[in-house]
PDB file of N, CA and C in Angstrom:
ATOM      1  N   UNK A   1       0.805  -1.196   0.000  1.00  0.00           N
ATOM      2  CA  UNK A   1       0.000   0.000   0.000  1.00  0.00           C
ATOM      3  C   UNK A   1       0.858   1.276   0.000  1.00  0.00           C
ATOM      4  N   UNK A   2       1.839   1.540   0.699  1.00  0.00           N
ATOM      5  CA  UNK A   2       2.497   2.765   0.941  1.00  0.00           C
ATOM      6  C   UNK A   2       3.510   2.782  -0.443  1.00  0.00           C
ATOM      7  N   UNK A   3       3.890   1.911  -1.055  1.00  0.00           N
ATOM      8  CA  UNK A   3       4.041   2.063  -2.902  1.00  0.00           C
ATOM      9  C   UNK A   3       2.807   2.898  -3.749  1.00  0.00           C
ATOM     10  N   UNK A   4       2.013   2.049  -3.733  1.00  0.00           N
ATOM     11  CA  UNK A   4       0.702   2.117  -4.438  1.00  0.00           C
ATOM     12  C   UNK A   4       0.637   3.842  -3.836  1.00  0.00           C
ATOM     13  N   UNK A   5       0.452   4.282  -3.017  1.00  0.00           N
ATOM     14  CA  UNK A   5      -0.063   5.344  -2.370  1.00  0.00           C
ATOM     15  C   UNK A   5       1.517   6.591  -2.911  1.00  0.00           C
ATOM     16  N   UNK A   6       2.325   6.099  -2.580  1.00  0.00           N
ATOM     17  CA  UNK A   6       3.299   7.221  -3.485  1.00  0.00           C
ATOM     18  C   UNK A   6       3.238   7.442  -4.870  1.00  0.00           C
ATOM     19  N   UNK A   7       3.111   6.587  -5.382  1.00  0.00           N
ATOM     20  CA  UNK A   7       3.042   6.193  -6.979  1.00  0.00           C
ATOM     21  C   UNK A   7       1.587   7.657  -7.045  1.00  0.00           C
ATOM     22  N   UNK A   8       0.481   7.342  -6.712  1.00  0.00           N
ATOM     23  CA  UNK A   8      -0.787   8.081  -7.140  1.00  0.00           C
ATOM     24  C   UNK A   8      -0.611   9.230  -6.160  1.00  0.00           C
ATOM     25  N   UNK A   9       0.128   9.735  -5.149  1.00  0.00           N
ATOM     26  CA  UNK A   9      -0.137  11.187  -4.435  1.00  0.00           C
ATOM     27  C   UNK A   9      -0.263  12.058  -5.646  1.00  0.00           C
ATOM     28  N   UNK A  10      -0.350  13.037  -5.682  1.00  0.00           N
ATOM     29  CA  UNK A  10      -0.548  14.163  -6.290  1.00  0.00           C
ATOM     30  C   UNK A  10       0.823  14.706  -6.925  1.00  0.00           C
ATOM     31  N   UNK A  11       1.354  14.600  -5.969  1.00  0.00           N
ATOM     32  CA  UNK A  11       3.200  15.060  -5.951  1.00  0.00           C
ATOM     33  C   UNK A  11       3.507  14.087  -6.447  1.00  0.00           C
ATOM     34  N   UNK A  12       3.026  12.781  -7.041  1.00  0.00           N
ATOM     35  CA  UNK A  12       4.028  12.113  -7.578  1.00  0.00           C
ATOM     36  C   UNK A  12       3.321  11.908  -9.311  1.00  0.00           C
ATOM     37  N   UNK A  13       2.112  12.767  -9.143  1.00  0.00           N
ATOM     38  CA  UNK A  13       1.573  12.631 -11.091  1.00  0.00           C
ATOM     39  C   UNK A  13       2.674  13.064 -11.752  1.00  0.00           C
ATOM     40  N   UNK A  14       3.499  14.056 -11.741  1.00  0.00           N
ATOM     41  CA  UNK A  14       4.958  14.187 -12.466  1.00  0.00           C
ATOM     42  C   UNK A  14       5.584  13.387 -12.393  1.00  0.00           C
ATOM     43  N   UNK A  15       5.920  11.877 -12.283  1.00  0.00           N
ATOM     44  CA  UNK A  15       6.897  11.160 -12.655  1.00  0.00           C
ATOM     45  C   UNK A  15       6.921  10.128 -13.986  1.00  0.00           C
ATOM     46  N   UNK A  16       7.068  10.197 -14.614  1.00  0.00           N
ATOM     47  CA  UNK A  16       7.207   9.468 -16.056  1.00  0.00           C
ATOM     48  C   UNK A  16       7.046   8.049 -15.849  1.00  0.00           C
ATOM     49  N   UNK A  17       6.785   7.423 -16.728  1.00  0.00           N
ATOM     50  CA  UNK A  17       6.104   5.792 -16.638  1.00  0.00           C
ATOM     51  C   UNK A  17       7.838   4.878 -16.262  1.00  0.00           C
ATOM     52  N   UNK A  18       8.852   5.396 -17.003  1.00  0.00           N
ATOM     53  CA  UNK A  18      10.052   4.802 -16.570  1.00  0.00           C
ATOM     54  C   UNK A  18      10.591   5.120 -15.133  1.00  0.00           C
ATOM     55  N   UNK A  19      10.439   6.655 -14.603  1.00  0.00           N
ATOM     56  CA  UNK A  19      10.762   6.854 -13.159  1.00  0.00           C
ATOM     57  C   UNK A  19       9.505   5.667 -11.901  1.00  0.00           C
ATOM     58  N   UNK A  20       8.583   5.525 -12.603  1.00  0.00           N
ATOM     59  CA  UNK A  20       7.569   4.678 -11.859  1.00  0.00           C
ATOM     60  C   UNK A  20       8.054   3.524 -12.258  1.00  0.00           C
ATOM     61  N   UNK A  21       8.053   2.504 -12.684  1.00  0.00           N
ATOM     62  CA  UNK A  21       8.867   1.770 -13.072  1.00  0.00           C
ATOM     63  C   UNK A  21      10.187   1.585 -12.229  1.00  0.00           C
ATOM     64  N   UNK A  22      11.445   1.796 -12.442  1.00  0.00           N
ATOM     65  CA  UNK A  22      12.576   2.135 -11.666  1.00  0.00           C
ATOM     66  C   UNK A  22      12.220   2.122 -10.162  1.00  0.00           C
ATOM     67  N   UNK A  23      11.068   2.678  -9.683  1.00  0.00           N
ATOM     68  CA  UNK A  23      10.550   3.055  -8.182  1.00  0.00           C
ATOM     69  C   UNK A  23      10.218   1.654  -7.493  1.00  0.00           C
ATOM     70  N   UNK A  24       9.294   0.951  -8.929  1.00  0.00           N
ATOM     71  CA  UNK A  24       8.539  -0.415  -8.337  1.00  0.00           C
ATOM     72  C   UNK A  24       9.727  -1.525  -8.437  1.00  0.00           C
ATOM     73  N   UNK A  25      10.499  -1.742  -9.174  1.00  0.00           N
ATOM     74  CA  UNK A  25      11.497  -2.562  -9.534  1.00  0.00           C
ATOM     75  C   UNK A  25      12.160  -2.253  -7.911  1.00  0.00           C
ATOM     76  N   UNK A  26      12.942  -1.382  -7.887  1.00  0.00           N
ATOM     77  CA  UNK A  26      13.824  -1.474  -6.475  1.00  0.00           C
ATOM     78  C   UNK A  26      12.758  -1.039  -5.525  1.00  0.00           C
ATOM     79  N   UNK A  27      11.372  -1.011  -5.077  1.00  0.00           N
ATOM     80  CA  UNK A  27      10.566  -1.186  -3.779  1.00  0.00           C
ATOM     81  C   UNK A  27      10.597  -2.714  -3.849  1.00  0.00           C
ATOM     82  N   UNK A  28       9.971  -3.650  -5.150  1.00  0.00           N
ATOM     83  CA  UNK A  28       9.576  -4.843  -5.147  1.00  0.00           C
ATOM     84  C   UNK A  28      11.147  -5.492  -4.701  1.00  0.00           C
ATOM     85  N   UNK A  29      12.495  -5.083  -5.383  1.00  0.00           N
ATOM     86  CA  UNK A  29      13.458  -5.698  -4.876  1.00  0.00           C
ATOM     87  C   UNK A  29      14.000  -5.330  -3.558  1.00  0.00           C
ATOM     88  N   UNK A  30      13.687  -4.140  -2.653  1.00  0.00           N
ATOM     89  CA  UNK A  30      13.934  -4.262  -1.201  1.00  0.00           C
ATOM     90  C   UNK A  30      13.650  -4.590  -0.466  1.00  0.00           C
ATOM     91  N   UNK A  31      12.356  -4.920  -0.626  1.00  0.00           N
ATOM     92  CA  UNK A  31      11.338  -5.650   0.238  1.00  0.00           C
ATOM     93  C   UNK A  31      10.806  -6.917  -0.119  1.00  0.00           C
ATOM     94  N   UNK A  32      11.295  -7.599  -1.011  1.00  0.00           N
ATOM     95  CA  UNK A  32      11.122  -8.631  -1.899  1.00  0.00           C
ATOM     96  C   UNK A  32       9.973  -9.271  -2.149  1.00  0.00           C
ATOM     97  N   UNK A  33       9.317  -8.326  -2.978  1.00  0.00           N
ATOM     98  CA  UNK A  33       8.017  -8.698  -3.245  1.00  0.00           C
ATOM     99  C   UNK A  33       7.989  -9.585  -3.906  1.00  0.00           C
ATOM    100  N   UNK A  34       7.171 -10.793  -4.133  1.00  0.00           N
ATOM    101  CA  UNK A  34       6.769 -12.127  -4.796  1.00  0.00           C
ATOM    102  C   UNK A  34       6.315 -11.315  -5.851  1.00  0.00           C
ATOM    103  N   UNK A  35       6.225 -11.874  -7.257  1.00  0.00           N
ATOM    104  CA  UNK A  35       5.242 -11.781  -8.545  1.00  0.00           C
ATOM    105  C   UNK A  35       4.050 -11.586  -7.889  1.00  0.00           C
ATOM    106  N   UNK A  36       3.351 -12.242  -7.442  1.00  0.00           N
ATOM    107  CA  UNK A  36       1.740 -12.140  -7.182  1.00  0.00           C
ATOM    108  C   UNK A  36       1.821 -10.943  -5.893  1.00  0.00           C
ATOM    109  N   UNK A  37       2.608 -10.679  -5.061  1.00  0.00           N
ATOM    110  CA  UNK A  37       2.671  -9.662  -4.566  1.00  0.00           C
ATOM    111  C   UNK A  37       2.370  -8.375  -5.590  1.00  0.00           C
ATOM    112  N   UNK A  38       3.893  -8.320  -6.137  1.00  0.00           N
ATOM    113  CA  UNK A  38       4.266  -7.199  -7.302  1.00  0.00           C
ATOM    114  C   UNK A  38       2.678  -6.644  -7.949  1.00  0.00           C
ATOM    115  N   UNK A  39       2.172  -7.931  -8.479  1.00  0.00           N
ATOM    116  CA  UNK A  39       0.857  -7.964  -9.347  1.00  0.00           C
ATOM    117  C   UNK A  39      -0.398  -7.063  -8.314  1.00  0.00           C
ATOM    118  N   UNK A  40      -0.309  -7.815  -7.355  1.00  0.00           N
ATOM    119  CA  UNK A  40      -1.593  -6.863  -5.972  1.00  0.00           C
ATOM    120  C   UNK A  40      -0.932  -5.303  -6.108  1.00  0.00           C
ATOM    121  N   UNK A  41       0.348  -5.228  -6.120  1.00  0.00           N
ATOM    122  CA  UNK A  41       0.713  -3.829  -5.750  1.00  0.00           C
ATOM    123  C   UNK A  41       0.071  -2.536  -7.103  1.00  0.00           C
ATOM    124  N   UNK A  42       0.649  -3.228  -8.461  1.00  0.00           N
ATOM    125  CA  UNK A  42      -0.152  -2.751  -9.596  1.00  0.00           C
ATOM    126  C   UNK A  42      -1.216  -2.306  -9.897  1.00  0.00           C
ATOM    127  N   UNK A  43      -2.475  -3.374  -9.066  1.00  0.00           N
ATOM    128  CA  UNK A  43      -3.518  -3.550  -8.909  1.00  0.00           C
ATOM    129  C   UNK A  43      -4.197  -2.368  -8.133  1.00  0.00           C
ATOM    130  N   UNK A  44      -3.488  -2.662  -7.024  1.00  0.00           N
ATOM    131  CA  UNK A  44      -4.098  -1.531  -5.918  1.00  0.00           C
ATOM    132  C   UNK A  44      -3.281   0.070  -6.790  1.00  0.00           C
ATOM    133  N   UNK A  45      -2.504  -0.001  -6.920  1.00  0.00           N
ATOM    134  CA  UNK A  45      -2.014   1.492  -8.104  1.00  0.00           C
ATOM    135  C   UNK A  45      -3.370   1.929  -8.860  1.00  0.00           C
ATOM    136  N   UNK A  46      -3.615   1.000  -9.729  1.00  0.00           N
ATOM    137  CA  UNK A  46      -4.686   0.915 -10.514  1.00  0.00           C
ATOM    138  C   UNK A  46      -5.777   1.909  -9.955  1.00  0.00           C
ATOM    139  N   UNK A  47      -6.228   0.789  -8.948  1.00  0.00           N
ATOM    140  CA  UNK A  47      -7.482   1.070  -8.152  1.00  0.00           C
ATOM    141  C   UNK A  47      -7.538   2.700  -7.728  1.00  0.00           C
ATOM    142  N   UNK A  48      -6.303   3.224  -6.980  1.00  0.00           N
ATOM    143  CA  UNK A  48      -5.832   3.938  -6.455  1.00  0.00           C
ATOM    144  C   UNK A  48      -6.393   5.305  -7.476  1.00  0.00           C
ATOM    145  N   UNK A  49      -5.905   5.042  -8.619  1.00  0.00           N
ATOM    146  CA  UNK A  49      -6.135   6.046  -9.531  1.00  0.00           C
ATOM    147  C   UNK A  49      -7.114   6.575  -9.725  1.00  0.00           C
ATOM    148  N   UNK A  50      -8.084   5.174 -10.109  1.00  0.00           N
ATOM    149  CA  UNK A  50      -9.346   5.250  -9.951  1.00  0.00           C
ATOM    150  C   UNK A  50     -10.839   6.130  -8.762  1.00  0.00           C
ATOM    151  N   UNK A  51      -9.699   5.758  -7.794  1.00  0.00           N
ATOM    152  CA  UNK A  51     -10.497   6.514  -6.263  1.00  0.00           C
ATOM    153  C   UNK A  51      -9.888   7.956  -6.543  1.00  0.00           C
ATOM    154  N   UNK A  52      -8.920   8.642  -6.595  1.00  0.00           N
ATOM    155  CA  UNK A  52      -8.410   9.969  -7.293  1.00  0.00           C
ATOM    156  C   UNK A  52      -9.380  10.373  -8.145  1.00  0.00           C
ATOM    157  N   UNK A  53     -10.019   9.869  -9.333  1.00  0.00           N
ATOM    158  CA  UNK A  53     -10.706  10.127 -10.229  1.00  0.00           C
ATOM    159  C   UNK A  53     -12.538  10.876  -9.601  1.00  0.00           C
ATOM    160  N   UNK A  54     -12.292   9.948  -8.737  1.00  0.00           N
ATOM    161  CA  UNK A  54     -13.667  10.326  -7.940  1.00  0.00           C
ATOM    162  C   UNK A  54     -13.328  11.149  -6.573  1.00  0.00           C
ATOM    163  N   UNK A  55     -12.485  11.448  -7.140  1.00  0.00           N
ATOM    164  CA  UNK A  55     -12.146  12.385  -5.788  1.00  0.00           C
ATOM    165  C   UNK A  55     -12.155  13.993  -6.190  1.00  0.00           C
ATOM    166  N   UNK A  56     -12.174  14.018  -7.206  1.00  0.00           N
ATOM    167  CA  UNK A  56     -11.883  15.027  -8.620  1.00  0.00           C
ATOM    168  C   UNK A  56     -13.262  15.139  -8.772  1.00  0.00           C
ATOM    169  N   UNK A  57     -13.930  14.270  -9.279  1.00  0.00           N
ATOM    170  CA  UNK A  57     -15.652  14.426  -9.841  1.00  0.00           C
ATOM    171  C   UNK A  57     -16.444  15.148  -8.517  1.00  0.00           C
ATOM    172  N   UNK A  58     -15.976  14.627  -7.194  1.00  0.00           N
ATOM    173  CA  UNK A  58     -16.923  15.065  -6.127  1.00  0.00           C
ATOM    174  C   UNK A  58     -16.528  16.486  -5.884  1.00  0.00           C
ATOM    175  N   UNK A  59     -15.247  16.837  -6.148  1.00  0.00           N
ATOM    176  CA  UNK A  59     -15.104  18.661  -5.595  1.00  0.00           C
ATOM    177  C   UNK A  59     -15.501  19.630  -6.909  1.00  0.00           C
ATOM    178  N   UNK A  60     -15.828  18.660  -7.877  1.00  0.00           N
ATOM    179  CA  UNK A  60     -16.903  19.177  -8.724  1.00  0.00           C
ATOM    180  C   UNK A  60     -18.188  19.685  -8.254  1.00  0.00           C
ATOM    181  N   UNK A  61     -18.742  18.979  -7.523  1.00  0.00           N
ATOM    182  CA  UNK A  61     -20.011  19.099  -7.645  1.00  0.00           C
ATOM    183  C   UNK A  61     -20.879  20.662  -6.659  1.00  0.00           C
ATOM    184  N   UNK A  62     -21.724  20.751  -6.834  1.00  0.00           N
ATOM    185  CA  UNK A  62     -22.261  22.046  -6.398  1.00  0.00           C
ATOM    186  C   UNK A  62     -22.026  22.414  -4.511  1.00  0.00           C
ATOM    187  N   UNK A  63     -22.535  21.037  -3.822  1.00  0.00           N
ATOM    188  CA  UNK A  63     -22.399  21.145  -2.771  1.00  0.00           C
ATOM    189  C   UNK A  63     -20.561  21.178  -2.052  1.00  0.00           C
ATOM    190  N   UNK A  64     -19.895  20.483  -2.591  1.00  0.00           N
ATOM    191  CA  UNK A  64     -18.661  20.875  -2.287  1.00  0.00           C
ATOM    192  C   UNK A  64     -17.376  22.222  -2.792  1.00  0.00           C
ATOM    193  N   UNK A  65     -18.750  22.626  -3.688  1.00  0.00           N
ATOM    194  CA  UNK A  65     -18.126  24.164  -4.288  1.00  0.00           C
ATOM    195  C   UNK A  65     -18.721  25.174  -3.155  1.00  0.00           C
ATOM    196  N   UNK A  66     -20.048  25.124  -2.974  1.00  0.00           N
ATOM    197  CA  UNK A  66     -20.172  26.111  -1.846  1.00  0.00           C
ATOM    198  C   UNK A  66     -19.770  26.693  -0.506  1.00  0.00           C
ATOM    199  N   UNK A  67     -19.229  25.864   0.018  1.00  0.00           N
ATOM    200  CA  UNK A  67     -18.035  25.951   1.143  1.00  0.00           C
ATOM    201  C   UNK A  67     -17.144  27.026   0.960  1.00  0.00           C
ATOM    202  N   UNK A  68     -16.449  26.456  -0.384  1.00  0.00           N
ATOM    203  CA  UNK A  68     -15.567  27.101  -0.789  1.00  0.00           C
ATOM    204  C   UNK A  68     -15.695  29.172  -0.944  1.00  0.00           C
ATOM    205  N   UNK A  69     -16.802  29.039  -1.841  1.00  0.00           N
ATOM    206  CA  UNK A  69     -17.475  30.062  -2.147  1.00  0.00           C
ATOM    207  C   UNK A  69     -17.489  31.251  -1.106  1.00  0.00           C
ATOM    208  N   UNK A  70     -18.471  30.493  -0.233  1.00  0.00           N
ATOM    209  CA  UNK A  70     -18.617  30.933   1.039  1.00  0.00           C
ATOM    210  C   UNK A  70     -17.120  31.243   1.854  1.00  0.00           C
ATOM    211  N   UNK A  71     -16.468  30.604   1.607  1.00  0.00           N
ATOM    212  CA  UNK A  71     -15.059  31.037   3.052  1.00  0.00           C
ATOM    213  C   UNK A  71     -14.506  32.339   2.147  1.00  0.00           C
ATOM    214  N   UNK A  72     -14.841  32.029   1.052  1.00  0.00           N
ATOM    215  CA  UNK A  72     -14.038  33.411   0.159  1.00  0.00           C
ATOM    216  C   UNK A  72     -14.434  33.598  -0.861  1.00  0.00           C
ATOM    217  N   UNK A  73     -15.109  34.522  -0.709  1.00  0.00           N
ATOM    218  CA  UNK A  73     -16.701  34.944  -1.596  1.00  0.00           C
ATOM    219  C   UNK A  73     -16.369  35.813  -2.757  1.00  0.00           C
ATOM    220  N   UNK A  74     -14.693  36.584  -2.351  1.00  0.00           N
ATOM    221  CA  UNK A  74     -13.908  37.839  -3.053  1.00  0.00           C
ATOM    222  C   UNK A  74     -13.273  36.919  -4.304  1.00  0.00           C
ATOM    223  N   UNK A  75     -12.462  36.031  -3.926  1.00  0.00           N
ATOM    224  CA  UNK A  75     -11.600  35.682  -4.558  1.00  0.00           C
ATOM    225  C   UNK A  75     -11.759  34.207  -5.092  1.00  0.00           C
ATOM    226  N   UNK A  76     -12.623  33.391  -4.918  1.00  0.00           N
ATOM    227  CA  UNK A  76     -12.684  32.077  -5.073  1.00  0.00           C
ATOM    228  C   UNK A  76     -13.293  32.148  -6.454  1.00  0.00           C
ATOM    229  N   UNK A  77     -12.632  31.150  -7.233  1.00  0.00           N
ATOM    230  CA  UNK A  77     -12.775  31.922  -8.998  1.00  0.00           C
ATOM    231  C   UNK A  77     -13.263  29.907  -9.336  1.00  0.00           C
ATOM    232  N   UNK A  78     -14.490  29.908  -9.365  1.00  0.00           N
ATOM    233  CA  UNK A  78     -15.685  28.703  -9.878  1.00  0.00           C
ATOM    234  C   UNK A  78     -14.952  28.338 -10.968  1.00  0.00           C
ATOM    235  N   UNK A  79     -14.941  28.938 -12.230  1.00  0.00           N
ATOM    236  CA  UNK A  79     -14.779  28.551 -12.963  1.00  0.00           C
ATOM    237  C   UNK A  79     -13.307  27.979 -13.009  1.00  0.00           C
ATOM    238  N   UNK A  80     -12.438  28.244 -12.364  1.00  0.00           N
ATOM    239  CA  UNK A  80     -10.956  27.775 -12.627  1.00  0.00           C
ATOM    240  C   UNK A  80     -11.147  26.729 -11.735  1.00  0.00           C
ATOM    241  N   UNK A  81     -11.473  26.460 -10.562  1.00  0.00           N
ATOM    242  CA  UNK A  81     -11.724  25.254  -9.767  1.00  0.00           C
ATOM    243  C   UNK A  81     -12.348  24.225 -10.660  1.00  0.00           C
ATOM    244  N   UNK A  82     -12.918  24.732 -10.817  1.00  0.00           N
ATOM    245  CA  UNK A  82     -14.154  23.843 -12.120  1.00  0.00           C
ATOM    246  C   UNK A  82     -12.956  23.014 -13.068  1.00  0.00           C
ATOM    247  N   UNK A  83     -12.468  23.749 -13.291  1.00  0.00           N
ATOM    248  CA  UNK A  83     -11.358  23.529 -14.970  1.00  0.00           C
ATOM    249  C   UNK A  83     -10.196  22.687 -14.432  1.00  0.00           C
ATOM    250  N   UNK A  84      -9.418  23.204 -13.091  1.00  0.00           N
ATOM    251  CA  UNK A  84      -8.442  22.487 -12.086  1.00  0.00           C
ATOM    252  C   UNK A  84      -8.913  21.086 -11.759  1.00  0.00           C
ATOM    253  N   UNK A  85     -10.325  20.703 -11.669  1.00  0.00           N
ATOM    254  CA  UNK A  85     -10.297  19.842 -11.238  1.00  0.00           C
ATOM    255  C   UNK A  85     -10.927  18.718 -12.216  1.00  0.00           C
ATOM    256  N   UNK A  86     -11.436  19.285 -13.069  1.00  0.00           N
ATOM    257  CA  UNK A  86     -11.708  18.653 -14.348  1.00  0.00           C
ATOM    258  C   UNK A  86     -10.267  17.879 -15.095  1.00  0.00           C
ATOM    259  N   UNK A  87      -9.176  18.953 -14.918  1.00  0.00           N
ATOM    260  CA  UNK A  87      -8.378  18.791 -16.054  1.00  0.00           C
ATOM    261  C   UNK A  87      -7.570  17.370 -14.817  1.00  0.00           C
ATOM    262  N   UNK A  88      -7.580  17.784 -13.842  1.00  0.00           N
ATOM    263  CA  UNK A  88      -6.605  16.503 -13.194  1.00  0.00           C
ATOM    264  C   UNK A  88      -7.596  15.590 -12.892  1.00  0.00           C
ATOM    265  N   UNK A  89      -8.786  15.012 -13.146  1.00  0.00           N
ATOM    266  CA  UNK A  89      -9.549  13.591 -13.230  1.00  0.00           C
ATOM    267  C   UNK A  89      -9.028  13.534 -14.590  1.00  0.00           C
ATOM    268  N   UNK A  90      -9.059  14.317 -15.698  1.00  0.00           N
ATOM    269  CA  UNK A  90      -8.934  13.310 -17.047  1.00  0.00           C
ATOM    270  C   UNK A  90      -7.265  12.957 -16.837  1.00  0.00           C
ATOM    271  N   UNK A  91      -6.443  13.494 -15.950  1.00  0.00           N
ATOM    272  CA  UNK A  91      -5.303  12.954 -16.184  1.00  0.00           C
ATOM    273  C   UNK A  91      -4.960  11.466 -15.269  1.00  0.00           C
ATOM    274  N   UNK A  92      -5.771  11.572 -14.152  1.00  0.00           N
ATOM    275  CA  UNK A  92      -6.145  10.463 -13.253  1.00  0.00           C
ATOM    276  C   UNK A  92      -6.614   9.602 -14.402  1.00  0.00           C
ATOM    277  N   UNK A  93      -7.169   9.951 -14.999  1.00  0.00           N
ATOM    278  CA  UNK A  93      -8.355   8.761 -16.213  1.00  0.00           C
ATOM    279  C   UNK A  93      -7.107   8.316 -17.300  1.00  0.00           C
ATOM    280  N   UNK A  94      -6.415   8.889 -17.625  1.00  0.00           N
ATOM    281  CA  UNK A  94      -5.498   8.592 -18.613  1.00  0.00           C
ATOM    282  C   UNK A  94      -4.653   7.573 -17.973  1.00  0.00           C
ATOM    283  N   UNK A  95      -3.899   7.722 -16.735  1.00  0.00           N
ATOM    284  CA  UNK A  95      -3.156   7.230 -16.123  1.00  0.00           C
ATOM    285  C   UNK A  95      -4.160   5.945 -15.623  1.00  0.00           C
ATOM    286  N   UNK A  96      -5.543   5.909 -15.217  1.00  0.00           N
ATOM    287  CA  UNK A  96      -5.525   4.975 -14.857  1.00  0.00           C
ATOM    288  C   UNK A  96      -6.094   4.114 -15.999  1.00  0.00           C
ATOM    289  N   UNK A  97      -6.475   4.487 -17.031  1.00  0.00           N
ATOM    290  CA  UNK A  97      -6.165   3.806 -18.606  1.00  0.00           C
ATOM    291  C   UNK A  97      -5.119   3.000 -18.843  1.00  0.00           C
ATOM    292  N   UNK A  98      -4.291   3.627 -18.919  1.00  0.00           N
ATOM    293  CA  UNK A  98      -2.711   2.869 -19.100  1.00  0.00           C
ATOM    294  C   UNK A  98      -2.421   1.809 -17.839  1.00  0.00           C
ATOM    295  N   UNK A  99      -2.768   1.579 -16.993  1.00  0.00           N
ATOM    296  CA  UNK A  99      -2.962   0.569 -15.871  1.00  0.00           C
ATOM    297  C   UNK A  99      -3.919  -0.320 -15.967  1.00  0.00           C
ATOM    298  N   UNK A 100      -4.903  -0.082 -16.595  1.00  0.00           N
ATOM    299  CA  UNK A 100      -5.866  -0.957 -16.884  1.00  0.00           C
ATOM    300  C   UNK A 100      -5.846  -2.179 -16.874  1.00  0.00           C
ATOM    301  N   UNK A 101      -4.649  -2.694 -17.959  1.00  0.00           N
ATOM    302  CA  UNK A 101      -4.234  -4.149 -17.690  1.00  0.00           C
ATOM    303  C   UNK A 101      -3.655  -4.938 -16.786  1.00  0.00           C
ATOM    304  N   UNK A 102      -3.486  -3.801 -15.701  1.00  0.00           N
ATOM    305  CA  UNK A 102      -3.165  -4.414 -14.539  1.00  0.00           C
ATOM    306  C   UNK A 102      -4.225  -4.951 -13.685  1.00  0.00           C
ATOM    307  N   UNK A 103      -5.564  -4.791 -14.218  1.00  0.00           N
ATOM    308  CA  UNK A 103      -6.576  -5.113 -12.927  1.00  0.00           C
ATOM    309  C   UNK A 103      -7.026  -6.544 -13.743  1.00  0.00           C
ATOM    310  N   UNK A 104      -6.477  -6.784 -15.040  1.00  0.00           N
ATOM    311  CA  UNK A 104      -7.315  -7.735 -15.539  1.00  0.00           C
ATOM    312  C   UNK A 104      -6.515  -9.349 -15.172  1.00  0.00           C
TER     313      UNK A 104
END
C-alpha cells in the first residue's frame, strides 16, 4: 500500500512511466516482493487512480463548491476550480487507462 499510495499522491503525477517503473522494480526488490505480490501492488495502483478520479468528480459538484465560495466569496474563482479539477480527473483517467491491464 504505501508504494501504491506514493506512486498516485498528487506530488508524484509528475513522474514518467520509466521513473515509476525504476521506483517499483527497487521497492519490489527491497522488500522482496513475490510476482503475485508485485501484481496486488499494480492492482491496488490501478485502483488507487481510480479513487483519485472520484475524488476530482466530487469537488466538482455544487455542494462541495459552496463551502468554498462561502469562506471566500472575493476571490474564489468557480470557474478555474471547475477547470483544475476537471483537467486533473482526465489525467487520473489517462493514467488509470494505461494501468488498466493491470486489474485484468
Amino acid at each position: 500500500m504505501p508504494a501504491a499510495d506514493f506512486l498516485t499522491a498528487e506530488t508524484s503525477t509528475s513522474l514518467g512511466v520509466e521513473c515509476a517503473e525504476t521506483f517499483l522494480r527497487a521497492y519490489a526488490e527491497a522488500v522482496r516482493l513475490t510476482p503475485l505480490e508485485l501484481a496486488r501492488l499494480s492492482r491496488t495502483r490501478a485502483l488507487m487512480e481510480i479513487g483519485w478520479i472520484a475524488v476530482h468528480l466530487c469537488l466538482l459538484a455544487p455542494e462541495r463548491i459552496a463551502p468554498k465560495q462561502f469562506a471566500d466569496p472575493l476571490h474564489f474563482d468557480v470557474a478555474a476550480h471547475v477547470a483544475k479539477h476537471a483537467t486533473l480527473g482526465e489525467a487520473r483517467l489517462a493514467r488509470a487507462k494505461a494501468l488498466l491491464p493491470t486489474l485484468l
